[in-house]
Protein backbone atom coordinates (compact mmCIF):
# COMPACT_ATOMS: atom_id res chain seq x y z
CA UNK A 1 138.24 170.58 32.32
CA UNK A 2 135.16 168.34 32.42
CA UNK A 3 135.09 165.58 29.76
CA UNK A 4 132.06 166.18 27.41
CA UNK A 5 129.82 163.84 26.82
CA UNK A 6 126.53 162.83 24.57
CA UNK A 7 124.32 164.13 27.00
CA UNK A 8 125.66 167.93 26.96
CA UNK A 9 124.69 167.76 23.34
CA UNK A 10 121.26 168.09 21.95
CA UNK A 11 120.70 164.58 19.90
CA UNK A 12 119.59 166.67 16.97
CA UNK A 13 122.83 168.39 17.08
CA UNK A 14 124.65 164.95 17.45
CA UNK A 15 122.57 163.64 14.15
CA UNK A 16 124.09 166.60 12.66
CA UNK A 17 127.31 165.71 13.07
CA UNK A 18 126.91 162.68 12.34
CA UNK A 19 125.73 163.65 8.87
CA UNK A 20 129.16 165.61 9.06
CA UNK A 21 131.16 162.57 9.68
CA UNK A 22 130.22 160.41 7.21
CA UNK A 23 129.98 163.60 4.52
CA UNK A 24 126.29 163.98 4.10
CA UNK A 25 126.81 167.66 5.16
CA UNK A 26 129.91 169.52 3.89
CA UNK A 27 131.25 171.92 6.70
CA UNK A 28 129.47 174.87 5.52
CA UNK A 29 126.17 173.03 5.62
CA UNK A 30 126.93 171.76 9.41
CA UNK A 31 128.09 175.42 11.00
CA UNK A 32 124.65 176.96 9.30
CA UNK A 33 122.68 174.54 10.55
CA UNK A 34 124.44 173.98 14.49
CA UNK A 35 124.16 178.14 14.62
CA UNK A 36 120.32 177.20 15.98
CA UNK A 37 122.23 175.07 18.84
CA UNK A 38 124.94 178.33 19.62
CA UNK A 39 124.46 179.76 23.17
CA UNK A 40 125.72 180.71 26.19
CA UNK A 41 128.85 182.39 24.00
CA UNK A 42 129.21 178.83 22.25
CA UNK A 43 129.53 179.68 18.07
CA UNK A 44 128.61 176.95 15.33
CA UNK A 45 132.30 176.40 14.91
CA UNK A 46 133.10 176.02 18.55
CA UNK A 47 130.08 173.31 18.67
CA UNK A 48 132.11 171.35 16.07
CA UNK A 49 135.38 171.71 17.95
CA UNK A 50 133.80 169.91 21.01
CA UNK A 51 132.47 167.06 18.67
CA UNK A 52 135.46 166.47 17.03
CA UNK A 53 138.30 164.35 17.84
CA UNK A 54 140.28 165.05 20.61
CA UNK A 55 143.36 162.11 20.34
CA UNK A 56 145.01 162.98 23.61
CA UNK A 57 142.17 161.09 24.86
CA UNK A 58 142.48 157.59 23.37
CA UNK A 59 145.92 156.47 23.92
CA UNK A 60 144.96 153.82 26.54
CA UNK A 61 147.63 152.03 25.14
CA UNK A 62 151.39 153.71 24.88
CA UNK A 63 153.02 153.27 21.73
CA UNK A 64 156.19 152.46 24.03
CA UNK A 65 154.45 150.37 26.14
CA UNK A 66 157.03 147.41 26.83
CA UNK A 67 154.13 144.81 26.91
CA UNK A 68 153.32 145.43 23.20
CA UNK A 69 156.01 145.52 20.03
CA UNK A 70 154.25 147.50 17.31
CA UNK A 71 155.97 148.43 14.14
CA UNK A 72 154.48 149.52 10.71
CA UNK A 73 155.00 146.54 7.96
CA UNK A 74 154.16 146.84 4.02
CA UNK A 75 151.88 143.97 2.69
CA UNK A 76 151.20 143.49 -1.18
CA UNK A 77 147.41 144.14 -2.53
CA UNK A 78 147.74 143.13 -6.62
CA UNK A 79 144.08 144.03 -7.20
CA UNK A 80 144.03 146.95 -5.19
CA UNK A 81 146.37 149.76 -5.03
CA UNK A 82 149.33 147.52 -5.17
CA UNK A 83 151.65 148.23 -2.29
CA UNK A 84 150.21 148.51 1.18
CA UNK A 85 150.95 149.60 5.03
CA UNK A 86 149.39 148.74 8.08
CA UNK A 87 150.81 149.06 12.05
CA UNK A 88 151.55 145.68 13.33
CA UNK A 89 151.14 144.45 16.80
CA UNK A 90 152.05 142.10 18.93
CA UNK A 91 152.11 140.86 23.03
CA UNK A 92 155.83 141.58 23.31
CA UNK A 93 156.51 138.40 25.26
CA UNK A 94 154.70 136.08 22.60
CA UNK A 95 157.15 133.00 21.29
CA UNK A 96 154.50 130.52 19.90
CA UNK A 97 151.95 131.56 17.28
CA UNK A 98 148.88 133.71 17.33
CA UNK A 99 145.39 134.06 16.36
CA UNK A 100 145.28 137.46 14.10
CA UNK A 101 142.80 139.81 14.31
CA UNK A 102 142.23 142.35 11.74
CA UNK A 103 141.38 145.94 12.69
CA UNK A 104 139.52 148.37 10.14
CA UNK A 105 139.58 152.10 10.98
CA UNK A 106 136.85 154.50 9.76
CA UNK A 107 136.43 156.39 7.14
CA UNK A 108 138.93 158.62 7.60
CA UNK A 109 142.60 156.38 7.70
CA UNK A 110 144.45 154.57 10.15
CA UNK A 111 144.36 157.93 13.12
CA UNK A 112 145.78 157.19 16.37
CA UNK A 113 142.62 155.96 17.68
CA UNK A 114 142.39 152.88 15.27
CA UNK A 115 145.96 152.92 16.24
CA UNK A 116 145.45 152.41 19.97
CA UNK A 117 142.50 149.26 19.05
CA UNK A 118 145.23 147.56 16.96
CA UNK A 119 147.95 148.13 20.23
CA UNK A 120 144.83 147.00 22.32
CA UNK A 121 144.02 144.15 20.57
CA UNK A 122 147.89 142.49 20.76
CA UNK A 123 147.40 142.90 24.48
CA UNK A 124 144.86 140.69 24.61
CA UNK A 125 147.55 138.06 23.36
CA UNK A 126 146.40 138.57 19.55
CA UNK A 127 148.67 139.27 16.24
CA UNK A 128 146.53 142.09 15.19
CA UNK A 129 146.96 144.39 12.28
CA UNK A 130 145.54 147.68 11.32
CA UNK A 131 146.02 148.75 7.46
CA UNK A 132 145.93 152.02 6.52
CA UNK A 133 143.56 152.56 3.06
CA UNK A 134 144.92 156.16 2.78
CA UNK A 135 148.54 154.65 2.32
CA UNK A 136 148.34 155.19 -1.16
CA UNK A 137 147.93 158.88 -1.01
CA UNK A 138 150.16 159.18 2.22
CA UNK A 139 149.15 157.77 4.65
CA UNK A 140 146.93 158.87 7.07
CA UNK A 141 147.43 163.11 7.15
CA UNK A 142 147.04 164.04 11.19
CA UNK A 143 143.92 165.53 10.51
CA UNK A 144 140.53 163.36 10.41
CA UNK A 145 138.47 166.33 7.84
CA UNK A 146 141.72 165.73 5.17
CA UNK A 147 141.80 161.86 5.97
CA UNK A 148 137.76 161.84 5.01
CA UNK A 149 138.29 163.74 2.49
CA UNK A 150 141.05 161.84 1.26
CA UNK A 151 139.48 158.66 1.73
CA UNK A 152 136.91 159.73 -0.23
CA UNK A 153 139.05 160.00 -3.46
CA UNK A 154 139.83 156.50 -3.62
CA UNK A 155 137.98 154.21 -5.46
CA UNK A 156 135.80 151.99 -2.86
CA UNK A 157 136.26 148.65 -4.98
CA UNK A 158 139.89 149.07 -4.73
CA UNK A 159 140.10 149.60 -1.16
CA UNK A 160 137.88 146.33 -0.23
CA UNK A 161 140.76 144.76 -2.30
CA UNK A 162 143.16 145.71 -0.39
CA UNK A 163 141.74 145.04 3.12
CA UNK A 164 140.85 141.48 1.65
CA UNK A 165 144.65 141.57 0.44
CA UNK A 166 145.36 142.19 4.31
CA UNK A 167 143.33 139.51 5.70
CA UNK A 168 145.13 137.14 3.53
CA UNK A 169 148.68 138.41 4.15
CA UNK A 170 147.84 138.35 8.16
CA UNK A 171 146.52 134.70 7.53
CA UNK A 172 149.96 133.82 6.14
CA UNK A 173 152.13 135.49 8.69
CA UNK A 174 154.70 134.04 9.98
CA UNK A 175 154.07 134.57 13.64
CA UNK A 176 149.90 134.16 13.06
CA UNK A 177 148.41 130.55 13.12
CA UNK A 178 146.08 130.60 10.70
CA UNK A 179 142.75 131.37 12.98
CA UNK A 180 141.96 135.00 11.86
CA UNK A 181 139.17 137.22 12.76
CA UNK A 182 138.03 141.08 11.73
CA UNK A 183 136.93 144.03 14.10
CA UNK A 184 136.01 147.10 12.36
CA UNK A 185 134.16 150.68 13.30
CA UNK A 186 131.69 152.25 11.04
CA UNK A 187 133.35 152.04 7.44
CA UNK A 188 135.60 149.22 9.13
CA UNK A 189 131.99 147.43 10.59
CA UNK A 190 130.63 147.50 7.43
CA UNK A 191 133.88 146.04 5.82
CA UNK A 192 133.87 143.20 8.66
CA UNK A 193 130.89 142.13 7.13
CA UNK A 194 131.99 142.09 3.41
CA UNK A 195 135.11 140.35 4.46
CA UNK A 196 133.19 137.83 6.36
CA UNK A 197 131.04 137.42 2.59
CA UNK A 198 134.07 137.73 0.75
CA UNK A 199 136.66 135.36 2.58
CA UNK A 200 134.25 132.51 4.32
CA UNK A 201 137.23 130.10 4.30
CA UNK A 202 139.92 132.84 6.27
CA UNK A 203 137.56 134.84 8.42
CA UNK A 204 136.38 132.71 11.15
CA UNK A 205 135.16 135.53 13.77
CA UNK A 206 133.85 138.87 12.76
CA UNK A 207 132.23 141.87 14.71
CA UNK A 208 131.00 144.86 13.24
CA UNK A 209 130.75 148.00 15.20
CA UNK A 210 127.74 150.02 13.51
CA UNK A 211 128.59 149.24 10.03
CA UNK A 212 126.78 148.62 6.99
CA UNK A 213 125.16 145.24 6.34
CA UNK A 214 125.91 143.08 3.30
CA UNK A 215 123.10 142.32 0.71
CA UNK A 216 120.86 139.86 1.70
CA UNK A 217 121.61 137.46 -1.48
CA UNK A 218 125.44 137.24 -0.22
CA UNK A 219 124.55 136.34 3.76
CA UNK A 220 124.51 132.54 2.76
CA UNK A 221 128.18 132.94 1.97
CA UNK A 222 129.40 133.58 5.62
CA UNK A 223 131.04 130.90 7.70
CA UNK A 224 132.13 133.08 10.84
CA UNK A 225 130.61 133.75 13.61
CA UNK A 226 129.23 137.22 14.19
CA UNK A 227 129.15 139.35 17.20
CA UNK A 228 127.48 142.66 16.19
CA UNK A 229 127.35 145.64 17.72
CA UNK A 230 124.90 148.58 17.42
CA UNK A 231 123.86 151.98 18.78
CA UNK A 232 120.24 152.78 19.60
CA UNK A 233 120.47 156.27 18.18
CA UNK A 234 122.34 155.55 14.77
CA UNK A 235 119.01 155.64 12.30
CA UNK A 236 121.39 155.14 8.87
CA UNK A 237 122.77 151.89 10.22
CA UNK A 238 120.39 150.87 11.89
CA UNK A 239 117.48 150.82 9.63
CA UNK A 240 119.49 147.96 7.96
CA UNK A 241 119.37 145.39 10.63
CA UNK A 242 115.84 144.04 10.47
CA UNK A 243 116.69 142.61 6.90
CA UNK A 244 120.47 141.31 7.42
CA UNK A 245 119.02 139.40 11.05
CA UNK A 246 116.45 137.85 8.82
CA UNK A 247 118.94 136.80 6.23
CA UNK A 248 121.45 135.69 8.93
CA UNK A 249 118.51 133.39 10.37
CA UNK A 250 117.45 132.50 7.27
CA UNK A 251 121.29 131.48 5.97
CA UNK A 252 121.78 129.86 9.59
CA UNK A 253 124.79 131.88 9.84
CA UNK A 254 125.73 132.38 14.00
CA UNK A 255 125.61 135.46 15.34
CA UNK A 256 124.83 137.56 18.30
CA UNK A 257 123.91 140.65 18.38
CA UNK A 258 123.81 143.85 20.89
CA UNK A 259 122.31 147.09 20.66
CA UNK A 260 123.53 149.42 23.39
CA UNK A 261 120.66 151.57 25.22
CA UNK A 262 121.06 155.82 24.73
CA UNK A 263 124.60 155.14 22.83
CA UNK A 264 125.22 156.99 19.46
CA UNK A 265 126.91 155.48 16.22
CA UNK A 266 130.73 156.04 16.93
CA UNK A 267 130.26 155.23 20.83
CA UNK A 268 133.30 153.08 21.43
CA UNK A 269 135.25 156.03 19.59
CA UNK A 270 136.62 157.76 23.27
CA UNK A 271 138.06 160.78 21.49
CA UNK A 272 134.53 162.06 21.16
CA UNK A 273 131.96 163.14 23.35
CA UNK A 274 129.63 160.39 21.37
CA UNK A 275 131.97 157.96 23.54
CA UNK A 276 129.40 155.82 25.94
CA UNK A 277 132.10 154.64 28.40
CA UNK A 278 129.86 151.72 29.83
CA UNK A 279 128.97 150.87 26.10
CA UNK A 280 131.99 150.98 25.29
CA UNK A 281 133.50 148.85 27.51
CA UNK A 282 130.82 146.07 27.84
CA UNK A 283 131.03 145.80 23.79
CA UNK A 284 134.51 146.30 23.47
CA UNK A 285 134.72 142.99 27.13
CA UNK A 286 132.34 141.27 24.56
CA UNK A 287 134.66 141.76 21.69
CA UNK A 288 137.65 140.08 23.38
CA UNK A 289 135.92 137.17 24.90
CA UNK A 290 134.75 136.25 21.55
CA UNK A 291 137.71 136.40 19.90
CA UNK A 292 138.97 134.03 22.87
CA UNK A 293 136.19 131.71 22.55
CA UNK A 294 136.50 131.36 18.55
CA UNK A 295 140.17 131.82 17.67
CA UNK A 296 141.88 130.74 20.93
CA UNK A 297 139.53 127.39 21.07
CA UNK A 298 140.23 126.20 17.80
């Protein structure tokens, strides 16, 4: 069967389900309004079956794959929810230390997609680590509409606590070197950015994918170095960048930043048909080489 992609979707009916995503339309609001978009024998619900997550289409990296070790390890968060969990990974041949990069899921857990960008990210010779904010409740549930749902529940302040918590205890590894940088998607992108306000003197490389920016009054608190990353037709994230460029220029904070040409918000996720595979892998080429030139350098 054919992979799907954004074009075999009207982009109004891909704004809709975006809306879905992030919980600005419940699931009964989403099937009335995709029935307009039903044909050829395709119903509302069917339409959100082919947008939805598909994960037998992300595992680029095996969780047995002999060139990574991966293994889930607890972490401490005192003002968040306490105890913690997050998948661990590392280049299984490593013997000296690493540069750690942090990797922040969505807003719906630690799925095996986030899981795959934290196996990714060791094999590009990093320490990387990929907490799980629905740990507290369970862990992530197998099903992304109960993992935003559950996510949902907690209380936001809490959970930046405990991703700060995370950069900190990945700082302070034993097998990391100190040099620590943040890669996040969406709810993760957006969190990039706080941790990049938050912890000027850990995070020394950040990059958002299509998250939300910080206020403008905390920008002059960022050390790191940015690389950004954005999607031409992702309106709610988007119409935030004009102001958080001008305060990055204004703070003379370095960054670079991308916006990728006909891709949707969620574009380097590739168990969707929003999945731009040339976006995706020119940002995600980007990403790495970043990381290299900041955390590897220095």
């Amino acid at each position: 069967m054919k992979r799907q992609t954004a074009a075999d979707f009207p982009q109004d009916l891909l704004n809709l389900y975006d809306d879905y995503a992030h919980g600005r339309v419940d699931r009964r609001g989403f099937l009335e309004r995709a029935s307009r978009f039903a044909a050829g024998g395709l119903t509302a619900a069917a339409l959100l079956d082919l947008l939805s997550p598909n994960y037998a289409l992300a595992e680029q990296v095996k969780k047995d794959d002999p060139r990574v070790q991966s293994a889930f390890a607890d972490y401490d968060s005192p003002q968040g929810a306490g105890k913690m969990r997050g998948l661990l990974a590392k280049p299984a041949k490593a013997t000296d230390k690493l540069p750690g990069v942090l990797v922040i899921h969505e807003n719906r857990g630690l799925n095996p997609y986030i899981e795959d960008v934290t196996r990714r990210v060791a094999l590009a010779g990093y320490l990387a680590f990929g907490p799980d904010a629905l740990f507290p409740l369970g862990g992530y549930p197998g099903n992304d509409d109960k993992g935003r749902e559950m996510q949902a529940k907690r209380d936001p302040a809490q959970m930046t606590e405990d991703f700060v918590a995370a950069a900190k205890w990945l700082a302070t590894h034993t097998d990391c070197n100190g040099q620590v940088g943040v890669v996040g998607f969406c709810y993760g992108g957006g969190m990039a950015n706080t941790l990049a306000v938050r912890l000027p003197d850990v995070i020394r490389a950040a990059v958002p994918f299509y998250g939300r920016q910080p206020a403008a009054e905390d920008v002059p608190k960022i050390k790191a170095s940015l690389l950004i990353h954005n999607a031409e037709h992702d309106a709610k994230v988007n119409e935030g960048w004009p102001a958080y460029e001008a305060a990055l220029k204004k703070a003379g904070v370095r960054y670079t930043a991308h916006m990728y040409p006909g891709a949707n918000h969620g574009f380097h996720n590739d168990t969707t048909p929003r999945y731009d595979e040339a976006a995706a892998k020119l940002a995600w080429d980007r990403t790495i080489a970043f990381f290299d030139e900041i955390l590897k350098a220095g």
